[in-house]
C-alpha atoms as a PDB file:
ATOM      1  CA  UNK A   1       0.000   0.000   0.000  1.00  0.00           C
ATOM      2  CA  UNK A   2       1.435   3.785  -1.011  1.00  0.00           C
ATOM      3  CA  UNK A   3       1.610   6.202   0.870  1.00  0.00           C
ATOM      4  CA  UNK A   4       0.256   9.389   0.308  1.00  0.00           C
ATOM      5  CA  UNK A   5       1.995  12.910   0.640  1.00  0.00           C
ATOM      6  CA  UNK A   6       0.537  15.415   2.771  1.00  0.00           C
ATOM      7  CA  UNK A   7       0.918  18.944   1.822  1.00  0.00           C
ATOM      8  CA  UNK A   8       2.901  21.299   3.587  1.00  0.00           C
ATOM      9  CA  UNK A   9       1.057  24.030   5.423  1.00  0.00           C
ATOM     10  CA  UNK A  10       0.434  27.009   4.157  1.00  0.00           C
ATOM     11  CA  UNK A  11       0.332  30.596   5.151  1.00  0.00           C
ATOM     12  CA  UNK A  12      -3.121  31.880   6.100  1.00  0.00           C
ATOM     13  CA  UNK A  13      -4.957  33.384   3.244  1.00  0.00           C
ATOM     14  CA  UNK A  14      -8.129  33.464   5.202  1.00  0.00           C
ATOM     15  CA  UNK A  15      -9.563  37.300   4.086  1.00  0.00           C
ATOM     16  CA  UNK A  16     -10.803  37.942   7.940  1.00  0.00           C
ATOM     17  CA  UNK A  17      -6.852  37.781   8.041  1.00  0.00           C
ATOM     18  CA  UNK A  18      -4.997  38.897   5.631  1.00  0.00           C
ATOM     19  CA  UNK A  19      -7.165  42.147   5.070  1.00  0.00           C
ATOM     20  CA  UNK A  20      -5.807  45.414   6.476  1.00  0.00           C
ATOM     21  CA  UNK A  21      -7.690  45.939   9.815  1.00  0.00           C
ATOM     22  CA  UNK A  22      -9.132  49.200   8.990  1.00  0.00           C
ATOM     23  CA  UNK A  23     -10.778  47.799   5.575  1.00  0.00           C
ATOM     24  CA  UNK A  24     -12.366  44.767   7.839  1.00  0.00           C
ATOM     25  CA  UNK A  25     -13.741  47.290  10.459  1.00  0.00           C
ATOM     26  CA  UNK A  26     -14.920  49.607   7.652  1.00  0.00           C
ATOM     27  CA  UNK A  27     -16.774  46.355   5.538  1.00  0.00           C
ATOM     28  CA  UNK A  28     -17.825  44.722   9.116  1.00  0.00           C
ATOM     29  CA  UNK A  29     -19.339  47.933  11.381  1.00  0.00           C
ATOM     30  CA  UNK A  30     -21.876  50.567  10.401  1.00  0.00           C
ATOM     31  CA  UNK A  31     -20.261  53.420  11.751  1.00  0.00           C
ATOM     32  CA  UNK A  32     -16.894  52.082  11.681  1.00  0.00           C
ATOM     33  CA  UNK A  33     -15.445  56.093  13.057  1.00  0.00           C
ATOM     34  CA  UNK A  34     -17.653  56.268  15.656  1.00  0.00           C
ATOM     35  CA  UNK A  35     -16.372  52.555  16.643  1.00  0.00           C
ATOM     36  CA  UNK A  36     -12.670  53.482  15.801  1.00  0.00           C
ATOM     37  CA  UNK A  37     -13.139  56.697  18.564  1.00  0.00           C
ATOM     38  CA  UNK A  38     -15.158  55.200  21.409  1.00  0.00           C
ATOM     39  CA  UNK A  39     -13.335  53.943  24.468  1.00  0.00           C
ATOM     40  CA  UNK A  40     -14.356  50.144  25.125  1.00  0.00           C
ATOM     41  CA  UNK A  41     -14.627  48.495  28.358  1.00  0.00           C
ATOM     42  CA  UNK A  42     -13.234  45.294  26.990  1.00  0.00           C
ATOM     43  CA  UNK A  43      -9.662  47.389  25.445  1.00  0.00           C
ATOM     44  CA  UNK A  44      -9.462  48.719  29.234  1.00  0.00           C
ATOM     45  CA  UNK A  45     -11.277  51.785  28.153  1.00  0.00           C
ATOM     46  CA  UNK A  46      -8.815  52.754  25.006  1.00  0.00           C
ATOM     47  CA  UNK A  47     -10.597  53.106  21.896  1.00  0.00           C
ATOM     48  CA  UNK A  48      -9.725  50.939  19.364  1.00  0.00           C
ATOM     49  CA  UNK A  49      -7.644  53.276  16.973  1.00  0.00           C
ATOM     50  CA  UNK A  50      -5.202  53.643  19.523  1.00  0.00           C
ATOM     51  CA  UNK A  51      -5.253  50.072  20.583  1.00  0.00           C
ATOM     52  CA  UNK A  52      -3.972  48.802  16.528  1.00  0.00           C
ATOM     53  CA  UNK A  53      -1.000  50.935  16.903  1.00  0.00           C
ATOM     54  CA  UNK A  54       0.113  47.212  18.737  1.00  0.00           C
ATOM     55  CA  UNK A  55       0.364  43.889  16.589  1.00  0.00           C
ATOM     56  CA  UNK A  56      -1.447  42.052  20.172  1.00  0.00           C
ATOM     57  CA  UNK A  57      -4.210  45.225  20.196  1.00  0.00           C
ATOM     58  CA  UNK A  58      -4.865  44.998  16.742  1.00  0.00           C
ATOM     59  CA  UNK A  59      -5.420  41.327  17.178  1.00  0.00           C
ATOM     60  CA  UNK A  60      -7.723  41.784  19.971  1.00  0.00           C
ATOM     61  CA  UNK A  61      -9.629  44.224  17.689  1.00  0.00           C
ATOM     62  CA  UNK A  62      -9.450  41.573  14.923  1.00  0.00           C
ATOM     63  CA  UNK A  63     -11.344  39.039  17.017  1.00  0.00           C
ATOM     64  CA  UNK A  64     -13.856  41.375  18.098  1.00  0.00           C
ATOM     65  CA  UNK A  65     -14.823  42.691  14.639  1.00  0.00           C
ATOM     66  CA  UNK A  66     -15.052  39.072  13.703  1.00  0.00           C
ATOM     67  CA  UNK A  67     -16.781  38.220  16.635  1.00  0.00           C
ATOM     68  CA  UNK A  68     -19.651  41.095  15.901  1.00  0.00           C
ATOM     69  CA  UNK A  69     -19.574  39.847  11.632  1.00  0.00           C
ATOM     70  CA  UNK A  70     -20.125  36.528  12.721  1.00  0.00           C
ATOM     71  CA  UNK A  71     -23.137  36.948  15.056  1.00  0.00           C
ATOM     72  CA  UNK A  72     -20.513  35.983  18.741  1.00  0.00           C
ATOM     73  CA  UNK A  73     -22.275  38.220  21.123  1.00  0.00           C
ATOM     74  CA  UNK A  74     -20.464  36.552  24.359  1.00  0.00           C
END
């Protein structure tokens, strides 16, 4: 019996990834300003503009844009 190859893994090319953060918050959220300018309880009360300045912020922000396009409400 052969063997079969497994592909190598490849880099993410997932779009809720890859695109630039401020063109996924501007496609995801309906007043995506407003959002970028409010303080948030969950970013310890920094707004989110602030908080992407910092790969780990803008990662957090990531998640919950993708949280709110996906219907996660928890």
């Amino acid at each position: 019996m052969a063997t079969k190859k497994t592909a190598k893994p490849q880099p993410a090319t997932d779009p809720d990834f890859t695109t630039p953060i401020l063109d996924l918050i501007r496609e995801v959220v309906p007043e995506p300003d407003l959002f970028l300018d409010s303080r948030n309880t969950v970013l310890g009360l920094r707004t989110p503009r602030d908080v992407i300045q910092d790969p780990a912020g803008e990662r957090r922000v990531r998640e919950m844009v993708l949280r709110y396009k996906y219907g996660i409400y928890a």
